[in-house]
C-alpha atoms as a PDB file:
ATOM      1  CA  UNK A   1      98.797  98.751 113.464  1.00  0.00           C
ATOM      2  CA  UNK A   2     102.147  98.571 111.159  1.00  0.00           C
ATOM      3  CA  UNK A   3     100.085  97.660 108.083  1.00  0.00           C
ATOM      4  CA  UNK A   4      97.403 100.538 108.417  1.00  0.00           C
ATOM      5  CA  UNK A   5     100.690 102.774 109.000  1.00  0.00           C
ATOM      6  CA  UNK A   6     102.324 100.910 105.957  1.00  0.00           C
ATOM      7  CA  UNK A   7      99.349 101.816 103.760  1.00  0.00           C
ATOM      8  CA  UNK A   8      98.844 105.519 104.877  1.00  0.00           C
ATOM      9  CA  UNK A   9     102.523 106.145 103.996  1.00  0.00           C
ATOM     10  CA  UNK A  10     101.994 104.179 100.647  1.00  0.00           C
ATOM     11  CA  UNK A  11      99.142 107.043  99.976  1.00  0.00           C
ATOM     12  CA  UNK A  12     101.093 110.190 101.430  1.00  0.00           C
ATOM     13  CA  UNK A  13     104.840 109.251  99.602  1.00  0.00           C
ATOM     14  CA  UNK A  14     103.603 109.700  96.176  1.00  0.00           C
ATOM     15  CA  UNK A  15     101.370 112.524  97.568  1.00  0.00           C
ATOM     16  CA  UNK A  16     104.349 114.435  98.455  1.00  0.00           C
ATOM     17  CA  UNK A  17     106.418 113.514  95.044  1.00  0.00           C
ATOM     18  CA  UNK A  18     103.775 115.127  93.347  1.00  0.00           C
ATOM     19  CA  UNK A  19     103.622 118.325  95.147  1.00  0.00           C
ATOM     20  CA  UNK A  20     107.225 118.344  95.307  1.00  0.00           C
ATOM     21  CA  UNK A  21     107.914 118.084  91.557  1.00  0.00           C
ATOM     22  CA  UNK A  22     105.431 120.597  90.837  1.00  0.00           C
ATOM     23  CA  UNK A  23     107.418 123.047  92.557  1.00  0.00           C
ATOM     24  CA  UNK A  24     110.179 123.461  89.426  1.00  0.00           C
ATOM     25  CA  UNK A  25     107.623 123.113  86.673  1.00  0.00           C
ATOM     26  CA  UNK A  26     107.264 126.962  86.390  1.00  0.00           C
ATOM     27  CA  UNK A  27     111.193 127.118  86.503  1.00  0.00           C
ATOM     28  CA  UNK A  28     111.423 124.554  83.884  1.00  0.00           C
ATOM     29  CA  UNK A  29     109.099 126.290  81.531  1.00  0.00           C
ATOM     30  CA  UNK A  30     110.706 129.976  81.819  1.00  0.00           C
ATOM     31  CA  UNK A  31     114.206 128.109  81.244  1.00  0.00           C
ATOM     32  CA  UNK A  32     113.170 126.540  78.201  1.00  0.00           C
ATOM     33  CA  UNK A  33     114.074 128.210  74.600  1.00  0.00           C
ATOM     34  CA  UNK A  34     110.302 129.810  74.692  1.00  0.00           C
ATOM     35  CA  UNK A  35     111.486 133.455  73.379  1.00  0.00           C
ATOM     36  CA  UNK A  36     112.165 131.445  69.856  1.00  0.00           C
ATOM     37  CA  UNK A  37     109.470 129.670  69.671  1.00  0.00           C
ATOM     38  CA  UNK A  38     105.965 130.690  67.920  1.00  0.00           C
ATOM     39  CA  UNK A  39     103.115 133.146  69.343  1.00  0.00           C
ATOM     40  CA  UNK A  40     100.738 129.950  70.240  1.00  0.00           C
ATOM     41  CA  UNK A  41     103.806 128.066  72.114  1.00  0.00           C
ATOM     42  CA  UNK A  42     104.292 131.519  74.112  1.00  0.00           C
ATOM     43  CA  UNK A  43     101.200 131.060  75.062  1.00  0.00           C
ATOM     44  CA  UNK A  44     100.898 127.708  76.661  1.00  0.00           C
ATOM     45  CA  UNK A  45     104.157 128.045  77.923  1.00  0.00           C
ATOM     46  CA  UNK A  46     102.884 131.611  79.882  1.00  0.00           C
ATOM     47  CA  UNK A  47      99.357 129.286  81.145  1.00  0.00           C
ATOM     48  CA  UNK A  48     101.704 126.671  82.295  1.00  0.00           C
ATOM     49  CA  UNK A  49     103.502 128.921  83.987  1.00  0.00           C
ATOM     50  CA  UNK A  50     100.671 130.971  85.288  1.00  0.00           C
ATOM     51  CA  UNK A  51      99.205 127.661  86.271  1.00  0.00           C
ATOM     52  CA  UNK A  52     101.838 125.750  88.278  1.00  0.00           C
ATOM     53  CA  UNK A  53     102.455 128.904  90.756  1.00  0.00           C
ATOM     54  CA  UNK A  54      99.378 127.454  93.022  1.00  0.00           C
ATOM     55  CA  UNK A  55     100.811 124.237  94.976  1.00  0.00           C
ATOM     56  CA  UNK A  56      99.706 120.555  93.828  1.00  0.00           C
ATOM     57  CA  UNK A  57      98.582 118.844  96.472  1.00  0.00           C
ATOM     58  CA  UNK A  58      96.487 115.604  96.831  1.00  0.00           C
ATOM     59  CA  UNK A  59      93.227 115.885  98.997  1.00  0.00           C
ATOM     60  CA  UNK A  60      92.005 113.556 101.775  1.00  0.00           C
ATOM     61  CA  UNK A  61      88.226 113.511 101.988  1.00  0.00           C
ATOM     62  CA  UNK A  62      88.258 117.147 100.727  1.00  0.00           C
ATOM     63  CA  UNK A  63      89.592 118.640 103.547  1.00  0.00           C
ATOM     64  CA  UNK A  64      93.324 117.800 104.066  1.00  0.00           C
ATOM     65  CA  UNK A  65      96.109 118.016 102.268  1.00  0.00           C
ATOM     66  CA  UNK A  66      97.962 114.628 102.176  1.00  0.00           C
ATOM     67  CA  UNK A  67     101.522 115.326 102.929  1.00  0.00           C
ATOM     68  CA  UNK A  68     104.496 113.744 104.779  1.00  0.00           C
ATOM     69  CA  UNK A  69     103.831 116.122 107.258  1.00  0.00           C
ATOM     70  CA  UNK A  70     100.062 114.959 107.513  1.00  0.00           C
ATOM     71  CA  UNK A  71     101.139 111.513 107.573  1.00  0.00           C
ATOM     72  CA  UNK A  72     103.434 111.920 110.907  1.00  0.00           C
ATOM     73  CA  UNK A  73     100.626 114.222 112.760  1.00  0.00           C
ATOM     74  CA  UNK A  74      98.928 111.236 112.142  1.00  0.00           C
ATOM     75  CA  UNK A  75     100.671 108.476 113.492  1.00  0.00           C
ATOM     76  CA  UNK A  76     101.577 110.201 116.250  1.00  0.00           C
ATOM     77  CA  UNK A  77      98.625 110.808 117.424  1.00  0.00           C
ATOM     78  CA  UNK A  78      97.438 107.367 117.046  1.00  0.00           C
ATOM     79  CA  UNK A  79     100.197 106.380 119.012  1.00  0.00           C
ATOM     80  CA  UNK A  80      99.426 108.956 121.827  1.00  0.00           C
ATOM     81  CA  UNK A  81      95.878 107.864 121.631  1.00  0.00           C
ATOM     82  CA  UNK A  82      97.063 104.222 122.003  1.00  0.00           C
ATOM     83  CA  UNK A  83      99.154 104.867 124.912  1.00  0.00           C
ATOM     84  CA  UNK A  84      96.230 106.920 127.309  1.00  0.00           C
ATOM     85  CA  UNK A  85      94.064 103.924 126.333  1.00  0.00           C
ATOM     86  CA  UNK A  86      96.614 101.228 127.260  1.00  0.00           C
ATOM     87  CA  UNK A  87      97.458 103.345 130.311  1.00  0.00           C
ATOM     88  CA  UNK A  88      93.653 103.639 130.879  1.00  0.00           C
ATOM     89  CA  UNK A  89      93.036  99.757 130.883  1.00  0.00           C
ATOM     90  CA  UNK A  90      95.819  98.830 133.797  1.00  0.00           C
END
């Protein structure tokens, strides 16, 4: 049970890196020197911008967002599931 556990976190940390350094990329890009640059690097900068305002998240079988947060529902369920069944058997 602690290596299944072990190897769902392993999936959901990076998971929630990712959609956590997303977050300043559109801050990062309006804070950079972009109103001396050139038309065509106004540009990209403005679609990176535009593009990084929708959250980055990883997907699990195309219907769940991997997360911390989905990684905890997770176990904890298990758990409670492993506990009626335990309880069940005595």
């Amino acid at each position: 049970m602690f290596s299944v556990s072990l190897t769902i976190l392993l999936y959901s940390w990076p998971a929630e890196v990712l959609s956590g350094a997303n977050a300043g990329v559109a801050d990062a890009a309006y804070n950079s020197l972009w109103y001396v640059s050139d038309l065509k690097s106004r540009r990209l900068i403005l679609l990176i911008i535009t593009r990084s305002v929708y959250p980055v998240y990883l997907k699990g079988f195309s219907f769940f967002n991997i997360t911390l947060e989905t990684y905890i529902k997770l176990i904890t369920t298990a758990y409670s599931y492993v506990s009626v069944l335990s309880q069940a058997k005595n």
